[in-house]
Protein backbone atom coordinates (compact mmCIF):
# COMPACT_ATOMS: atom_id res chain seq x y z
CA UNK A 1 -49.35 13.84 -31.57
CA UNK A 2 -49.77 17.53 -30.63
CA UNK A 3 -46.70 20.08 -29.68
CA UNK A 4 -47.08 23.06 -27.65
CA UNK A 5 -44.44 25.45 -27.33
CA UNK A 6 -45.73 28.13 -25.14
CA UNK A 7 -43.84 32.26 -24.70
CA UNK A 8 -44.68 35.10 -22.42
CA UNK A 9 -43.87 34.37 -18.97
CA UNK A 10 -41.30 35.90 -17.05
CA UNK A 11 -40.84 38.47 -14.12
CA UNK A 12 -43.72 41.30 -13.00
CA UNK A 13 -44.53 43.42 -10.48
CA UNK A 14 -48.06 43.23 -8.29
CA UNK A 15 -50.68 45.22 -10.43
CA UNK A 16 -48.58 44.21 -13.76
CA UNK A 17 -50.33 42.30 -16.67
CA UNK A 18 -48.42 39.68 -18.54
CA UNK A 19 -49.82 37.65 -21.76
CA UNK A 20 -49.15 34.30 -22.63
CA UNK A 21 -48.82 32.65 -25.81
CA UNK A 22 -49.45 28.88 -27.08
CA UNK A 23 -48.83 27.68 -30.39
CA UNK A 24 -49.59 23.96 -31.34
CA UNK A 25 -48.49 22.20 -34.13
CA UNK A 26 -48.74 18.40 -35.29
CA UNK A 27 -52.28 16.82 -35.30
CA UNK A 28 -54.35 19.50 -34.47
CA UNK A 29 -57.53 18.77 -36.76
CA UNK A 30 -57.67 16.56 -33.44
CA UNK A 31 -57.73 19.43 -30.92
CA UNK A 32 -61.25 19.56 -29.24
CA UNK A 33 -60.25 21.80 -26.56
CA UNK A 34 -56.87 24.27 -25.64
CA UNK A 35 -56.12 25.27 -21.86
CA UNK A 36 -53.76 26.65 -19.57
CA UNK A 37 -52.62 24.99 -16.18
CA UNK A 38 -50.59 26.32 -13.24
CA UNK A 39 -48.60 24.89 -10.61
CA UNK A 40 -47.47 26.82 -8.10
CA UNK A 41 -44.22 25.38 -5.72
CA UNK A 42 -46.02 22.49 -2.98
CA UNK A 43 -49.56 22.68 -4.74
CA UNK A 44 -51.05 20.41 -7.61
CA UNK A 45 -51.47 21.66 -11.38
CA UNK A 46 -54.94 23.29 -11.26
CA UNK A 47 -56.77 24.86 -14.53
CA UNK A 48 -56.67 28.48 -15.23
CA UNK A 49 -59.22 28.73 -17.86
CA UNK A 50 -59.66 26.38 -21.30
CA UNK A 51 -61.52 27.54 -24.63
CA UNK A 52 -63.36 24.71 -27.06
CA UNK A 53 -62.97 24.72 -30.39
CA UNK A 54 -66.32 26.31 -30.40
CA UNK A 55 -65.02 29.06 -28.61
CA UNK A 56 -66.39 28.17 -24.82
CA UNK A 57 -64.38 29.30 -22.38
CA UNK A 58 -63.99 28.46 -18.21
CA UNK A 59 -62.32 30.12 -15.88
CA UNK A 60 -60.97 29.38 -12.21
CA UNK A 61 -62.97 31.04 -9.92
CA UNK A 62 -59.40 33.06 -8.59
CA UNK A 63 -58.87 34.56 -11.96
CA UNK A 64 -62.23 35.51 -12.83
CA UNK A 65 -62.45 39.02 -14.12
CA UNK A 66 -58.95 39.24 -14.12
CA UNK A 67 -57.60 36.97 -16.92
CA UNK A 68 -58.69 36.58 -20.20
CA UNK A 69 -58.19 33.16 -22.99
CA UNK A 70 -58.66 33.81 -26.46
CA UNK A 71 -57.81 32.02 -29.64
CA UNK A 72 -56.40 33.51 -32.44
CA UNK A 73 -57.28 33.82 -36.17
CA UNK A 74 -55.60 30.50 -37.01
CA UNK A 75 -56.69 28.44 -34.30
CA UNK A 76 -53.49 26.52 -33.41
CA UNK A 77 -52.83 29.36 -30.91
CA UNK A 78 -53.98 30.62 -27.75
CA UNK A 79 -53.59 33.53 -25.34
CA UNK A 80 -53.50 34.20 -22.01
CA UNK A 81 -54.07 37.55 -21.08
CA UNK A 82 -53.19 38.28 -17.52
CA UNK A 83 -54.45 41.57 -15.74
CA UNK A 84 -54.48 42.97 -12.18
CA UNK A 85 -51.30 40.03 -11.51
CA UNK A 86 -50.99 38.65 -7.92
CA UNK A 87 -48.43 37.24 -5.91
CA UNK A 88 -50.13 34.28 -5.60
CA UNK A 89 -50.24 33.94 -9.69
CA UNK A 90 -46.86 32.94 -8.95
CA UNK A 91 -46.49 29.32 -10.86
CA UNK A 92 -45.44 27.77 -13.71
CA UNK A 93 -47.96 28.07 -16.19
CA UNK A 94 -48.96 24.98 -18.68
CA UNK A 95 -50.07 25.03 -22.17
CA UNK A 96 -52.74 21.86 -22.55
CA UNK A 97 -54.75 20.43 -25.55
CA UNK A 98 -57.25 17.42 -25.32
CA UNK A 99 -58.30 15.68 -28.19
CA UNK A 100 -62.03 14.15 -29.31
CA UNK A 101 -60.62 10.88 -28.27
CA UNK A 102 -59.24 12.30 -24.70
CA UNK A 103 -55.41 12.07 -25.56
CA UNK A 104 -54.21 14.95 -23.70
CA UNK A 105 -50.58 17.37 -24.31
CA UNK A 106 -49.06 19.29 -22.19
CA UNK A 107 -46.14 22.34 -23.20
CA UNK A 108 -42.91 22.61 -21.08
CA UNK A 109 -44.31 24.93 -19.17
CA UNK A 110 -43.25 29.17 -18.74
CA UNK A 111 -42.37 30.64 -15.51
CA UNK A 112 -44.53 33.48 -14.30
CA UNK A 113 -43.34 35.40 -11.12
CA UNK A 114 -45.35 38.27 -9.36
CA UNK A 115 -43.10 39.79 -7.47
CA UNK A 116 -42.17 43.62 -6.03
């Protein structure tokens, strides 16, 4: 079993930047790769961007260049570093982790709002 407790969202204004934080605890020798999801209100959870425990990372084409997923020194936690914010960022955003044998976690999600 793998916990995620994710921090960071909250309210911001067009233009803003917000970061995101994702701490896992539990089995996570198991972790093979650490994501964030988003689900906006009406739409399905879609990925943001994911990092391997190799360090390869994706992105969704519609945050490209905008936001950035790192890992940090102790590898049970991950960032989400959110630049040039939209409206349509609006969702809650998901902390994931898949293990080598597929089992998959997900956090309780954070709010993030882009709003003037």
């Amino acid at each position: 079993q793998v916990q995620l407790v994710e921090s960071g969202g909250g309210l911001v204004q067009p233009g803003g930047s917000l970061r995101l934080s994702c701490v896992a605890s539990g089995s996570i020798f198991s972790i093979a790769t650490m994501g964030w999801y988003r689900q906006a209100p009406g739409k399905q959870r879609e990925l943001v961007a994911r990092i391997t425990s190799g360090g390869s990372t994706n992105y969704a084409d519609s945050v490209k260049g905008r936001f950035t997923i790192s890992r940090g020194s102790a590898k049970n936690t991950i960032y989400l570093q959110m630049n040039s914010l939209k409206p349509e960022d609006t969702a809650v955003y998901y902390c994931n982790s898949q293990a080598w044998n597929s089992d998959t976690f997900w956090g309780q999600g954070t709010q993030v709002t882009v709003s003037s």
